[in-house]
C-alpha atoms as a PDB file:
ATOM      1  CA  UNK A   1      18.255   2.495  17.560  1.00  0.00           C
ATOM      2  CA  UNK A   2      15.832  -0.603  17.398  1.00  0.00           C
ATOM      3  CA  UNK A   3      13.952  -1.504  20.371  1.00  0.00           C
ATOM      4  CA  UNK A   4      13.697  -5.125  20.454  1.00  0.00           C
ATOM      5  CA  UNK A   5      10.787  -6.899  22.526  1.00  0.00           C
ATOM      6  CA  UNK A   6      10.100 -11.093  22.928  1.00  0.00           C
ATOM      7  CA  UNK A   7       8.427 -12.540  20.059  1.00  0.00           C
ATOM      8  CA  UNK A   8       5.845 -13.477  22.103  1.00  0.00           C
ATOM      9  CA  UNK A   9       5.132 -10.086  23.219  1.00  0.00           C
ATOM     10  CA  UNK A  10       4.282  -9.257  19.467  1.00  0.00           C
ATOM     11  CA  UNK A  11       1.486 -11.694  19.221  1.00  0.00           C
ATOM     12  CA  UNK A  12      -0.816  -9.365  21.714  1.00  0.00           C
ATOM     13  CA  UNK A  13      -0.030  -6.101  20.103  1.00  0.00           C
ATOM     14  CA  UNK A  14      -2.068  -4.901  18.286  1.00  0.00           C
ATOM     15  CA  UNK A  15      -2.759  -1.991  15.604  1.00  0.00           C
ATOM     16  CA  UNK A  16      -3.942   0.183  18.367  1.00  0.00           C
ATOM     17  CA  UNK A  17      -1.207  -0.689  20.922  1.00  0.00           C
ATOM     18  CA  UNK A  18       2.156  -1.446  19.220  1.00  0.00           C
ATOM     19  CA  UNK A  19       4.465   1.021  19.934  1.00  0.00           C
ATOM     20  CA  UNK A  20       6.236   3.470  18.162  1.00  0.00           C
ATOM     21  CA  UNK A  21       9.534   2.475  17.494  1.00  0.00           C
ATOM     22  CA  UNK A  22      12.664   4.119  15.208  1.00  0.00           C
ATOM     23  CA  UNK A  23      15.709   3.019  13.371  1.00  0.00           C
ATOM     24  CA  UNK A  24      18.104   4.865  11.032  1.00  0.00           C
ATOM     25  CA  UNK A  25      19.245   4.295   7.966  1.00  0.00           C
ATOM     26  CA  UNK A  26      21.072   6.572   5.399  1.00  0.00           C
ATOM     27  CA  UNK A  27      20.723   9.205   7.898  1.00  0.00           C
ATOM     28  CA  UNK A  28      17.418   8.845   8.400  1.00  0.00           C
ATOM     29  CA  UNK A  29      15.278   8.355  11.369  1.00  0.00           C
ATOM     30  CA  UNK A  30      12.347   6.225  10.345  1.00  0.00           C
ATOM     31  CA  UNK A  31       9.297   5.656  12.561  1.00  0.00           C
ATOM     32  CA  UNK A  32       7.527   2.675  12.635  1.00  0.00           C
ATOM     33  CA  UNK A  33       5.455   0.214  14.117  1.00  0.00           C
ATOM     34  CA  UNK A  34       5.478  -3.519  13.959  1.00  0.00           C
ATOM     35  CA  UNK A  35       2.899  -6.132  15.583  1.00  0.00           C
ATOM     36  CA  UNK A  36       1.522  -9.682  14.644  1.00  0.00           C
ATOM     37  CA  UNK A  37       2.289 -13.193  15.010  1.00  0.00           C
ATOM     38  CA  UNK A  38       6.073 -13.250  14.175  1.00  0.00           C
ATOM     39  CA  UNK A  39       8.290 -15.990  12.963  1.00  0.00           C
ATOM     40  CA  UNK A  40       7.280 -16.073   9.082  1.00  0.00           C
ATOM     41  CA  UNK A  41       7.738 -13.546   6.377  1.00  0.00           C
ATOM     42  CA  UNK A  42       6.704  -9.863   7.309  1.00  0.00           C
ATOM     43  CA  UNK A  43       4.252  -7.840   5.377  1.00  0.00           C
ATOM     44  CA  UNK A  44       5.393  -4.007   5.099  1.00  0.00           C
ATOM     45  CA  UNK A  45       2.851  -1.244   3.973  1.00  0.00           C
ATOM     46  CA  UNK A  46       3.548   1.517   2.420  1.00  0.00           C
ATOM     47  CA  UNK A  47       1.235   4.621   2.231  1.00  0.00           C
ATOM     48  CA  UNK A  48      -0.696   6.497   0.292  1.00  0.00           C
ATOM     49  CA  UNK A  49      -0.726  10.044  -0.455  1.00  0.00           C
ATOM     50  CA  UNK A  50      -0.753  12.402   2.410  1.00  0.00           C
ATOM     51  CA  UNK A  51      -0.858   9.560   4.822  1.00  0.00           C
ATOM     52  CA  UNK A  52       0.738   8.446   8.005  1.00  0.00           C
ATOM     53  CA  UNK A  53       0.815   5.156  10.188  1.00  0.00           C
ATOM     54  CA  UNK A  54      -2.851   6.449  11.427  1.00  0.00           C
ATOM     55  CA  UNK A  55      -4.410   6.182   8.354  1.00  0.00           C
ATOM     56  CA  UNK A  56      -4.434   2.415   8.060  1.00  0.00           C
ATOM     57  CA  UNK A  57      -7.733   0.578   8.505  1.00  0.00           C
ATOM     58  CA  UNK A  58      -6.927  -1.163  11.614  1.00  0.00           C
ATOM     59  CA  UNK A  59      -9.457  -4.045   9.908  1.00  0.00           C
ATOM     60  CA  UNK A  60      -6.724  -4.817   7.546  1.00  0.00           C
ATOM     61  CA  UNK A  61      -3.415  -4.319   9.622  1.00  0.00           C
ATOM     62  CA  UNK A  62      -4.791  -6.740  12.263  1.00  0.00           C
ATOM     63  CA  UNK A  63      -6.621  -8.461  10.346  1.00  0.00           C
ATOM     64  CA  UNK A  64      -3.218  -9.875   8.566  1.00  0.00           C
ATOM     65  CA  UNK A  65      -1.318  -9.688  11.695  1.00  0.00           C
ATOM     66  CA  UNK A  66      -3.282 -13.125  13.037  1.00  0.00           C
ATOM     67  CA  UNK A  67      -1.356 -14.680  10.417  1.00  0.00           C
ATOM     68  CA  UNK A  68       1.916 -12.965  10.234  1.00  0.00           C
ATOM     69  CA  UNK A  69       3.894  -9.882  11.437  1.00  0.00           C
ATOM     70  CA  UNK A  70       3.005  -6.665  10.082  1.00  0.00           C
ATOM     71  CA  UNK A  71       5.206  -3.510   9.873  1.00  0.00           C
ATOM     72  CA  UNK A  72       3.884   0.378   9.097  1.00  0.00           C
ATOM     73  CA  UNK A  73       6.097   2.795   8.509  1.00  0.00           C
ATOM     74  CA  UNK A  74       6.419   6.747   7.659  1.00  0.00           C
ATOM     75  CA  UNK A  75       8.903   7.259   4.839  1.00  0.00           C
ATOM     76  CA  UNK A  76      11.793   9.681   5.101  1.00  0.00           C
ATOM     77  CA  UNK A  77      10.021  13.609   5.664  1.00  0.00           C
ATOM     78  CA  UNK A  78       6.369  11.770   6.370  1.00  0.00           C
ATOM     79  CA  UNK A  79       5.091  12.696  10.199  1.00  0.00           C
ATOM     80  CA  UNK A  80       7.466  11.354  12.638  1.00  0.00           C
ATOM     81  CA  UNK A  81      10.052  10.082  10.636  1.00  0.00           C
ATOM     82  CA  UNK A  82      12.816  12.399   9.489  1.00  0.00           C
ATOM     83  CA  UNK A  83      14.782  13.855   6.456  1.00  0.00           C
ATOM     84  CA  UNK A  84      12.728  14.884   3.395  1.00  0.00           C
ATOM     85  CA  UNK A  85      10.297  13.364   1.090  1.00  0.00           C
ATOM     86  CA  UNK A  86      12.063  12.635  -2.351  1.00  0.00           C
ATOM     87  CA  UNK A  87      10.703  14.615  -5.449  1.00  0.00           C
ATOM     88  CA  UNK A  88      10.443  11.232  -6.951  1.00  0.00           C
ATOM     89  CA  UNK A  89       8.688   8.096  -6.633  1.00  0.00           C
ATOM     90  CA  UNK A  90      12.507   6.215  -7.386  1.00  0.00           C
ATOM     91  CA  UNK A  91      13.874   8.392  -4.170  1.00  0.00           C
ATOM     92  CA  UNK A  92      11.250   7.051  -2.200  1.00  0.00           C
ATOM     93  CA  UNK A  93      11.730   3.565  -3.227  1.00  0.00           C
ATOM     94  CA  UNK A  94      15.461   3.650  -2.184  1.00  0.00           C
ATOM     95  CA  UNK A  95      14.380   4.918   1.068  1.00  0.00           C
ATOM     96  CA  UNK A  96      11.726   2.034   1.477  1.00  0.00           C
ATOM     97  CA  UNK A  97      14.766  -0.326   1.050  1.00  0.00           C
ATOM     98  CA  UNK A  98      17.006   1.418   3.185  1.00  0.00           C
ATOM     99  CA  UNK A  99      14.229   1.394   6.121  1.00  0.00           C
ATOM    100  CA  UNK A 100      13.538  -2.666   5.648  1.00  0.00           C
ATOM    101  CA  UNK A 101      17.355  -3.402   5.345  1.00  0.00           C
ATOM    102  CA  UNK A 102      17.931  -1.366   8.808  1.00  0.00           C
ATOM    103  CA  UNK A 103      15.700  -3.694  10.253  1.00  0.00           C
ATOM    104  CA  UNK A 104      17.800  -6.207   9.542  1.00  0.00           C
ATOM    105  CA  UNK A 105      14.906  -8.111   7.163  1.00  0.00           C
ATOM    106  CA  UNK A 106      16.408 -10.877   4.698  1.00  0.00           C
ATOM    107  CA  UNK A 107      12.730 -11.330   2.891  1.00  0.00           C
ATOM    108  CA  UNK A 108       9.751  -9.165   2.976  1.00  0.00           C
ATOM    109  CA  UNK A 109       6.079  -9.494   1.363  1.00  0.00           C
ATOM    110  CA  UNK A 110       5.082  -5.852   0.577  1.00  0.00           C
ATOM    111  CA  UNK A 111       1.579  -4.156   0.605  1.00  0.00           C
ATOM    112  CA  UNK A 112       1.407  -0.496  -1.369  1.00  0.00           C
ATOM    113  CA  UNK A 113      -1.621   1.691  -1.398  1.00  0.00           C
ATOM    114  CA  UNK A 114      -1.974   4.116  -4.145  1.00  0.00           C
ATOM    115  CA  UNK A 115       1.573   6.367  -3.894  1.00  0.00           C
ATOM    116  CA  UNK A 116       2.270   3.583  -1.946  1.00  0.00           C
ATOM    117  CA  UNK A 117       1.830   0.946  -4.944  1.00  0.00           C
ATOM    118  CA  UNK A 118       4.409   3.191  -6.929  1.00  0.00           C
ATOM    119  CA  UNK A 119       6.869   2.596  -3.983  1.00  0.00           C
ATOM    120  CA  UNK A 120       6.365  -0.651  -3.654  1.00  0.00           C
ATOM    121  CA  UNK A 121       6.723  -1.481  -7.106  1.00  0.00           C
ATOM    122  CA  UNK A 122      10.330   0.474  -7.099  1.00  0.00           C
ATOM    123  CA  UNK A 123      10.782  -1.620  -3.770  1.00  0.00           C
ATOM    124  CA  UNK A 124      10.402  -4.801  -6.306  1.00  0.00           C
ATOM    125  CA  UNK A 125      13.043  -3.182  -9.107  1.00  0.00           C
ATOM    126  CA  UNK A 126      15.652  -1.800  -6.696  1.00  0.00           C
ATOM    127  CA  UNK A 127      15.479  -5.209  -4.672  1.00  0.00           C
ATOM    128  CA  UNK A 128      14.299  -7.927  -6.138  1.00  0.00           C
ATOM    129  CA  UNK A 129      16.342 -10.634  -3.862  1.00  0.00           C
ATOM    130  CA  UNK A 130      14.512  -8.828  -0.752  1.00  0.00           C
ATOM    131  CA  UNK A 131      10.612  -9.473  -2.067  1.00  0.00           C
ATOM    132  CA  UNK A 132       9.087 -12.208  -1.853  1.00  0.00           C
ATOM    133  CA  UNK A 133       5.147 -11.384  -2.756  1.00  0.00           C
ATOM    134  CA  UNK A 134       3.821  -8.005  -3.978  1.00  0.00           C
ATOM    135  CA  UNK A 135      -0.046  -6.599  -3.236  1.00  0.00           C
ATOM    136  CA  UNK A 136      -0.623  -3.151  -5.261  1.00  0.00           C
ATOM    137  CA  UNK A 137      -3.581  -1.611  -4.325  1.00  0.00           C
ATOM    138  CA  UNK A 138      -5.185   1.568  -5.722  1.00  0.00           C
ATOM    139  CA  UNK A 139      -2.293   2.310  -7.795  1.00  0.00           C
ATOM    140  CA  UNK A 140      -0.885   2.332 -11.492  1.00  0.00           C
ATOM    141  CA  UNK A 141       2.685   1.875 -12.979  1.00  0.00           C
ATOM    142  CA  UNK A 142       4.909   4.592 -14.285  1.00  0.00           C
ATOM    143  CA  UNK A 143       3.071   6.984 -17.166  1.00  0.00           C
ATOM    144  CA  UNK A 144      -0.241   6.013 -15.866  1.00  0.00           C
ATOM    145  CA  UNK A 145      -2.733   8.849 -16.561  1.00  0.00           C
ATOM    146  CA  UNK A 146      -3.712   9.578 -13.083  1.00  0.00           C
ATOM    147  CA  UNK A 147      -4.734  13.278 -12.788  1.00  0.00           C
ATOM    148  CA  UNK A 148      -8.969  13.613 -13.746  1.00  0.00           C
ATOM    149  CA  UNK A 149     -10.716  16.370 -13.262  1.00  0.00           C
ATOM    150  CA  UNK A 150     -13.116  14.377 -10.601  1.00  0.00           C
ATOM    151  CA  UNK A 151      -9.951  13.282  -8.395  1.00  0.00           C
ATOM    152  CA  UNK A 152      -8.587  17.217  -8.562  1.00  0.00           C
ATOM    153  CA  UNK A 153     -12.367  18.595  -7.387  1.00  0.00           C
ATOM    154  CA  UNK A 154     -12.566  16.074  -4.596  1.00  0.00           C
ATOM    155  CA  UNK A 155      -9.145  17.385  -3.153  1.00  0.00           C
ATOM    156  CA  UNK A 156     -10.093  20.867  -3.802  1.00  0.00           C
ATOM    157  CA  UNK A 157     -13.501  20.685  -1.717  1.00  0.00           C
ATOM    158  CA  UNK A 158     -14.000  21.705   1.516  1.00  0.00           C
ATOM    159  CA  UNK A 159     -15.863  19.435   4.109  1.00  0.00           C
ATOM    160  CA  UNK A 160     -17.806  20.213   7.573  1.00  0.00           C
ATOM    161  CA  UNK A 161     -14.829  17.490   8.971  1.00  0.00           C
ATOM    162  CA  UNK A 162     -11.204  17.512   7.007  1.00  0.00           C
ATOM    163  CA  UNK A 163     -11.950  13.255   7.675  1.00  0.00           C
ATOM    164  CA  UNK A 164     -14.709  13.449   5.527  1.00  0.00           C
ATOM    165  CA  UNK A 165     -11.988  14.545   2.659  1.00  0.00           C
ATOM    166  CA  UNK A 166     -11.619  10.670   3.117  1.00  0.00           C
ATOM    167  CA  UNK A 167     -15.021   9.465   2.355  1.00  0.00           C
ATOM    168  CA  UNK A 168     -15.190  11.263  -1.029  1.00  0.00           C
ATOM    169  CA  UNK A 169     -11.181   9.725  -1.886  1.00  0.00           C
ATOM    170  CA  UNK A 170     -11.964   6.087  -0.659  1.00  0.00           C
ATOM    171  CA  UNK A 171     -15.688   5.548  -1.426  1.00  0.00           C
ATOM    172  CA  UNK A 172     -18.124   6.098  -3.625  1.00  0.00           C
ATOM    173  CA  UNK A 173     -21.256   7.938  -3.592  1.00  0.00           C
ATOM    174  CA  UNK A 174     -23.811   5.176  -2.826  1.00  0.00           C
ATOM    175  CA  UNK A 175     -25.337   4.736   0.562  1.00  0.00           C
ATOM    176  CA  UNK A 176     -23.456   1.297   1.320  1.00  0.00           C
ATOM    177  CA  UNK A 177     -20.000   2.304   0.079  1.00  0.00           C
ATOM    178  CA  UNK A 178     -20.770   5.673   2.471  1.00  0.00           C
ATOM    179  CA  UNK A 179     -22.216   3.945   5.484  1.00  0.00           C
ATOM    180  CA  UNK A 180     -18.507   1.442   4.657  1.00  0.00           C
ATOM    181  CA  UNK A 181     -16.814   5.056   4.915  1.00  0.00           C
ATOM    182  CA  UNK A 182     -18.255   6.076   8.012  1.00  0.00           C
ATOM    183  CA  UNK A 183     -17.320   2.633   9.773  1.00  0.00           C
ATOM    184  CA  UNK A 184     -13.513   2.826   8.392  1.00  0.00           C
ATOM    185  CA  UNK A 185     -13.567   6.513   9.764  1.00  0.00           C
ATOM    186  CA  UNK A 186     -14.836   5.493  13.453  1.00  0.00           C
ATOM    187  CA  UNK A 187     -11.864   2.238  13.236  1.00  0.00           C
ATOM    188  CA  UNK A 188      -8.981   4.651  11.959  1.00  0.00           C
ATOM    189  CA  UNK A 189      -9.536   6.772  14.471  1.00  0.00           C
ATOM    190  CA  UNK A 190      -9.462   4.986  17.640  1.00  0.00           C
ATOM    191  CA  UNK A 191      -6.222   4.957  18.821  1.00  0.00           C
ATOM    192  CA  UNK A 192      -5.081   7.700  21.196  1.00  0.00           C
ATOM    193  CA  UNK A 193      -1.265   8.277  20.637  1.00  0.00           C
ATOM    194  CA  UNK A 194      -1.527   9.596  16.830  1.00  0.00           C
ATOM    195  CA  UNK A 195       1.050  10.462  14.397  1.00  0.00           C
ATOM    196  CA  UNK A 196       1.654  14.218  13.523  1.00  0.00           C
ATOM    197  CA  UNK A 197      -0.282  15.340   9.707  1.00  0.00           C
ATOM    198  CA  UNK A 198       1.894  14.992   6.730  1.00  0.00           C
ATOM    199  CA  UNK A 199       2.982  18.584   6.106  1.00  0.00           C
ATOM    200  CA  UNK A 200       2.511  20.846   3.589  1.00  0.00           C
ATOM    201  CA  UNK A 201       5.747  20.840   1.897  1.00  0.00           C
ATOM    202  CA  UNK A 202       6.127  16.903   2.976  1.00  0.00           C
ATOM    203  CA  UNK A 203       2.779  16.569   0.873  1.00  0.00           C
ATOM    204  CA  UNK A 204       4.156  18.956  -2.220  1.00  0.00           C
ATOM    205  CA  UNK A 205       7.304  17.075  -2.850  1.00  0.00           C
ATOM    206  CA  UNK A 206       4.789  13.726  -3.108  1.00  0.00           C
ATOM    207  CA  UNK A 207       2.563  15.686  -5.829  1.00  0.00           C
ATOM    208  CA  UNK A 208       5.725  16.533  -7.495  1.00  0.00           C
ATOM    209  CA  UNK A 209       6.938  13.206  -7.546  1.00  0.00           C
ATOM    210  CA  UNK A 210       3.376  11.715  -9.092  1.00  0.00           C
ATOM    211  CA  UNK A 211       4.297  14.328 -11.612  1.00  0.00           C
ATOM    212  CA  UNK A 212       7.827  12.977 -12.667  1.00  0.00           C
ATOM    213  CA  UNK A 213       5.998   9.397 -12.325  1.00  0.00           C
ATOM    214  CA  UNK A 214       3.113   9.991 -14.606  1.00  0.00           C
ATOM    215  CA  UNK A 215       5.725  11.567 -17.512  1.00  0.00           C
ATOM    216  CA  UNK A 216       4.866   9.629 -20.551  1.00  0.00           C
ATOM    217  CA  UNK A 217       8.236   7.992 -22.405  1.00  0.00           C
ATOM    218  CA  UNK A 218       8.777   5.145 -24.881  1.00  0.00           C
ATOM    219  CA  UNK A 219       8.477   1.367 -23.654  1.00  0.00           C
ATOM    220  CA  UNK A 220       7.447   2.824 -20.286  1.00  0.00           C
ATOM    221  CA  UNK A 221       5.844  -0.596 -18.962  1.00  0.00           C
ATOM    222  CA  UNK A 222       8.764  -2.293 -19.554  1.00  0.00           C
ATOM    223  CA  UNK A 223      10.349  -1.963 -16.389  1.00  0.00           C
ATOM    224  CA  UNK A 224       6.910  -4.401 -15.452  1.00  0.00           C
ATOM    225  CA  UNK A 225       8.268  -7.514 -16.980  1.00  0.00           C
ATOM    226  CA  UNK A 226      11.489  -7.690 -14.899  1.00  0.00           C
ATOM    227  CA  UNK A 227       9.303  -7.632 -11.872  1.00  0.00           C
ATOM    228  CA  UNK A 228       8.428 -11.503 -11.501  1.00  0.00           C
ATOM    229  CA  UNK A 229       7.396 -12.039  -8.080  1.00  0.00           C
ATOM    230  CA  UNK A 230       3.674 -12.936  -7.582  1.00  0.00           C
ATOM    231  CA  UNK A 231       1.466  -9.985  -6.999  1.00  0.00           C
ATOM    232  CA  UNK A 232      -2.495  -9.474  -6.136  1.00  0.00           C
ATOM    233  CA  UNK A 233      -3.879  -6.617  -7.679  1.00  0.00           C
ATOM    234  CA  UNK A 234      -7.331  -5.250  -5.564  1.00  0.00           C
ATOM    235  CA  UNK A 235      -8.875  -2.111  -7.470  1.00  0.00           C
ATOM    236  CA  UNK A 236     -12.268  -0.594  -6.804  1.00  0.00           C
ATOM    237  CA  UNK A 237     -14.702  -1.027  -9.868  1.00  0.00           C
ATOM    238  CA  UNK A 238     -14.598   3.137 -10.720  1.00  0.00           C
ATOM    239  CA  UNK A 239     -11.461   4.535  -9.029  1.00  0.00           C
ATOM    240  CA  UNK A 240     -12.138   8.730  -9.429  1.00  0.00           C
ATOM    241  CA  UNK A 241      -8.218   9.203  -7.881  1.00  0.00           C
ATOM    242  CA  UNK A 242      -5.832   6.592  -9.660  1.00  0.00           C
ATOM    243  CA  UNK A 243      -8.545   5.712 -12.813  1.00  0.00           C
ATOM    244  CA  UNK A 244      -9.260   1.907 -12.705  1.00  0.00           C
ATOM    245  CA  UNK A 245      -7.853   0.862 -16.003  1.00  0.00           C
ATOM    246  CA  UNK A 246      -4.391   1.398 -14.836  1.00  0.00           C
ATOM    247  CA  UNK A 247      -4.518  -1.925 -12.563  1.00  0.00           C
ATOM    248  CA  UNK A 248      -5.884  -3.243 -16.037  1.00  0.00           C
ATOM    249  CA  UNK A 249      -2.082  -2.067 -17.774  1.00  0.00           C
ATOM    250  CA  UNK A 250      -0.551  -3.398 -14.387  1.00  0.00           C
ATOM    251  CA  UNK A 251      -1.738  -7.603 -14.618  1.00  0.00           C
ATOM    252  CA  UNK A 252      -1.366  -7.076 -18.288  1.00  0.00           C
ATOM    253  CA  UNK A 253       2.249  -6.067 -18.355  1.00  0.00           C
ATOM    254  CA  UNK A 254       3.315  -8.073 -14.715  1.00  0.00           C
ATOM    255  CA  UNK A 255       4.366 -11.405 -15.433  1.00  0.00           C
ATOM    256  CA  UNK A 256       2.531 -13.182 -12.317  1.00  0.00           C
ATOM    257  CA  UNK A 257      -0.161 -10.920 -11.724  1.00  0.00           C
ATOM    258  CA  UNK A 258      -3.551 -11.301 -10.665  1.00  0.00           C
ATOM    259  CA  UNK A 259      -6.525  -9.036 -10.430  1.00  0.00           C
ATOM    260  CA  UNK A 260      -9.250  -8.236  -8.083  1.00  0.00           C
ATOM    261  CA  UNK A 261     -12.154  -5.890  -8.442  1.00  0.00           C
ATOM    262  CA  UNK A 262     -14.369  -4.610  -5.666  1.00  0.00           C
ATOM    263  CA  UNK A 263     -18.157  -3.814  -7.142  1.00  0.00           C
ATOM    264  CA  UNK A 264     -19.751  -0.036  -5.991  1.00  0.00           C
ATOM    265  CA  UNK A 265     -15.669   1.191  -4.890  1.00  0.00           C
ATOM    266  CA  UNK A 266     -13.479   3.632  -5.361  1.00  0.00           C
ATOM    267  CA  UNK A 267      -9.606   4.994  -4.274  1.00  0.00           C
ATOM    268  CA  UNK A 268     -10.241   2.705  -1.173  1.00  0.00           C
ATOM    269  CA  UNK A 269     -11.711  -0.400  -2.250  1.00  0.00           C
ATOM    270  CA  UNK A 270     -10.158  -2.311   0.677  1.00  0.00           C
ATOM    271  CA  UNK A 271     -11.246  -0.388   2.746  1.00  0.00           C
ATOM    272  CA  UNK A 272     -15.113  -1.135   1.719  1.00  0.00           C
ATOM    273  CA  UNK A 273     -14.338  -5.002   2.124  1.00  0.00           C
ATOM    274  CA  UNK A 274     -12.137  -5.457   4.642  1.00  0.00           C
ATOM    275  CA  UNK A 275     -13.277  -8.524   5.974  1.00  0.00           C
ATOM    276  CA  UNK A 276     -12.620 -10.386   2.165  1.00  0.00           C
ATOM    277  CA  UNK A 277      -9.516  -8.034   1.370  1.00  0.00           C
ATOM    278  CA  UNK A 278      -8.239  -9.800   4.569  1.00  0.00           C
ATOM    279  CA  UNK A 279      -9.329 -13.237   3.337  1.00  0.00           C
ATOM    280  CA  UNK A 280      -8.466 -13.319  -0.174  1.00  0.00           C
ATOM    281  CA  UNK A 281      -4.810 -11.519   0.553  1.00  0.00           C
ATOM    282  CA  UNK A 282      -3.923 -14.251   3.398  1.00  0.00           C
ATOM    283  CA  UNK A 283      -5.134 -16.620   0.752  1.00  0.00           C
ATOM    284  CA  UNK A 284      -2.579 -15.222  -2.210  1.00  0.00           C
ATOM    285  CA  UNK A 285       0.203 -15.211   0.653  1.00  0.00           C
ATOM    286  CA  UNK A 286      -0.105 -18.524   1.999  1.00  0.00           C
ATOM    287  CA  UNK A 287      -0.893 -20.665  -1.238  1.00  0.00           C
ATOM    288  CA  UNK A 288       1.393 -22.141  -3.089  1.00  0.00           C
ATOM    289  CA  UNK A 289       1.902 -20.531  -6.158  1.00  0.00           C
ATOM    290  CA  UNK A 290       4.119 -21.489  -8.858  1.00  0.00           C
ATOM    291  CA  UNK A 291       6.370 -18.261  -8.983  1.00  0.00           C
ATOM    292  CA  UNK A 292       7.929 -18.324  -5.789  1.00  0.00           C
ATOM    293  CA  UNK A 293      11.001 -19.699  -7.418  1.00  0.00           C
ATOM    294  CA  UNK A 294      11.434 -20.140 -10.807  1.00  0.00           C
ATOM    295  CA  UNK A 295       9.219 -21.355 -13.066  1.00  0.00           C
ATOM    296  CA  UNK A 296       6.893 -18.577 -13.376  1.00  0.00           C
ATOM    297  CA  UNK A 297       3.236 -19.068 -14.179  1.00  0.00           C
ATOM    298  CA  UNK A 298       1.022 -16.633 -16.512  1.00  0.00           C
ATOM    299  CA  UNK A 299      -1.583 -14.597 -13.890  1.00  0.00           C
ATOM    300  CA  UNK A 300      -4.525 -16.890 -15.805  1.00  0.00           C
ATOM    301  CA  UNK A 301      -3.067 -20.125 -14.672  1.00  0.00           C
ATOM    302  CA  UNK A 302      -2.863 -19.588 -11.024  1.00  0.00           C
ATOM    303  CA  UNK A 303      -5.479 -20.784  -8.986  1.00  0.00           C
ATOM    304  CA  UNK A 304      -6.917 -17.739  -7.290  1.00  0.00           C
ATOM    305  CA  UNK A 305     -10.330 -16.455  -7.845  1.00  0.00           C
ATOM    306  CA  UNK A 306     -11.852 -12.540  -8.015  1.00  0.00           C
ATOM    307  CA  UNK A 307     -14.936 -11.270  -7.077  1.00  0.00           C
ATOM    308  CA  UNK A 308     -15.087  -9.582 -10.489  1.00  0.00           C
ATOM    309  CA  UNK A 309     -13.114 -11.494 -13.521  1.00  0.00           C
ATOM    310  CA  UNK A 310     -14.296  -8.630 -15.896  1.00  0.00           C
ATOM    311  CA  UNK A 311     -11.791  -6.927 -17.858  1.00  0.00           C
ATOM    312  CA  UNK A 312     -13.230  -3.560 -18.319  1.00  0.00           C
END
């Protein structure tokens, strides 16, 4: 069942105070939360790897919620939502779907974070009438080569805090990107009413599914050019979990793509600038882009600039 509240109630909830709220779909019982300043387009996240509605920078949920509504959710089997997690990045995608159409949503921007960026790119293939704008962060497309022996080490390590398993995934070693790690911890953290941890099989059928994902085949980037919606790409400058090149492939192979990259970042790169991940994303959501409709543009033509134009 859907709790609904007064639109104008939305506009003072915030990251740390929206409620948790559920509604079913294909016999699931998704949990989610939804805050911002309502009336336009909603932007839907979806997470990465191990992660639940807690593990959002609060910088970057509210800071887009000032200009539109925002809705975080657990996929089927993640925390508090129910069923099981799909041994496959496809399943998950058709879940995603299923959880936005039970809301009732006619048009949704959509946000994906590293296992998250897989989803929402199946979000875009299963649904393209549903999507309006697409931000992939951290991620790669289907036979990416995302297992390296530095990403495998960092997961394997044991820290004096499990958090700190965050700063080594999310940032890199220098002093700034750290002391940016530290301050995302302390901002994550602060709200009182947290989500159960992903569990251990929950988090084994999304490693299986990166598997299936990162099988090599013929033509595999082809399923890129049928998704023509325009979509910001934001990638740290040496990503150790999903290797940077692989947003490279991405604006290469998407139609009406464009790329960001964060100097001194890693996994997280949004994360380390949340204050300009805020304003450049508003930016790409707002302006006017020629690729809304029809007449699609090539990612070099639009009028949208990076931090960081080189091209590895």
């Amino acid at each position: 069942m859907v709790i609904h509240t007064r639109p104008e109630m939305e506009i003072t909830r915030t990251h740390h105070t929206a409620p948790t709220q559920f509604v079913e779909a294909n016999g699931i019982r998704f949990a989610y939360r939804r805050f911002g300043k309502t009336g336009g387009v909603p932007l839907v996240f979806n997470q990465h790897f191990r992660g639940t509605m807690d593990y959002w920078d609060p910088a970057i949920t509210d800071g887009l919620a000032g200009n539109r509504e925002v809705i975080i959710f657990n996929n089927a089997g993640v925390s508090s939502s129910s069923g099981r997690v799909p041994a496959s990045i496809q399943g998950m995608g058709a879940n995603a779907v299923a959880f936005i159409m039970a809301l009732g949503l006619a048009k949704v921007d959509v946000l994906g974070f590293s296992i998250g960026g897989m989803v929402a790119q199946e979000i875009a293939v299963q649904a393209p009438d549903l999507l309006r704008r697409l931000i992939l962060v951290g991620t790669g497309p289907r036979g990416a080569d995302m297992i390296t022996s530095k990403s495998a080490e960092i997961f394997a390590s044991a820290y004096d805090s499990p958090e700190h398993l965050w700063l080594a995934v999310h940032f890199s070693p220098s002093l700034s990107s750290q002391a940016a790690g530290f301050a995302f911890l302390e901002r994550k953290l602060l709200r009182g009413d947290r989500d159960p941890e992903v569990s251990e099989e929950a988090a084994a059928a999304q490693r299986e599914a990166i598997g299936k994902y990162m099988a090599p085949a013929e033509n595999v980037f082809d399923y890129l050019k049928n998704i023509r919606q325009p979509t910001l790409i934001v990638q740290g400058s040496n990503d150790v979990i999903v290797p940077t090149v692989n947003s490279y492939i991405l604006q290469q192979n998407l139609p009406n793509a464009q790329l960001i990259l964060y100097p001194d970042s890693n996994h997280g790169s949004f994360y380390q600038y949340p204050e300009l991940f805020v304003s450049q994303a508003n930016q790409f959501l707002t302006s006017a882009l020629q690729g809304d409709e029809t007449n699609l543009q090539s990612a070099e033509r639009l009028p949208f600039p990076s931090i960081n134009s080189d091209r590895m």
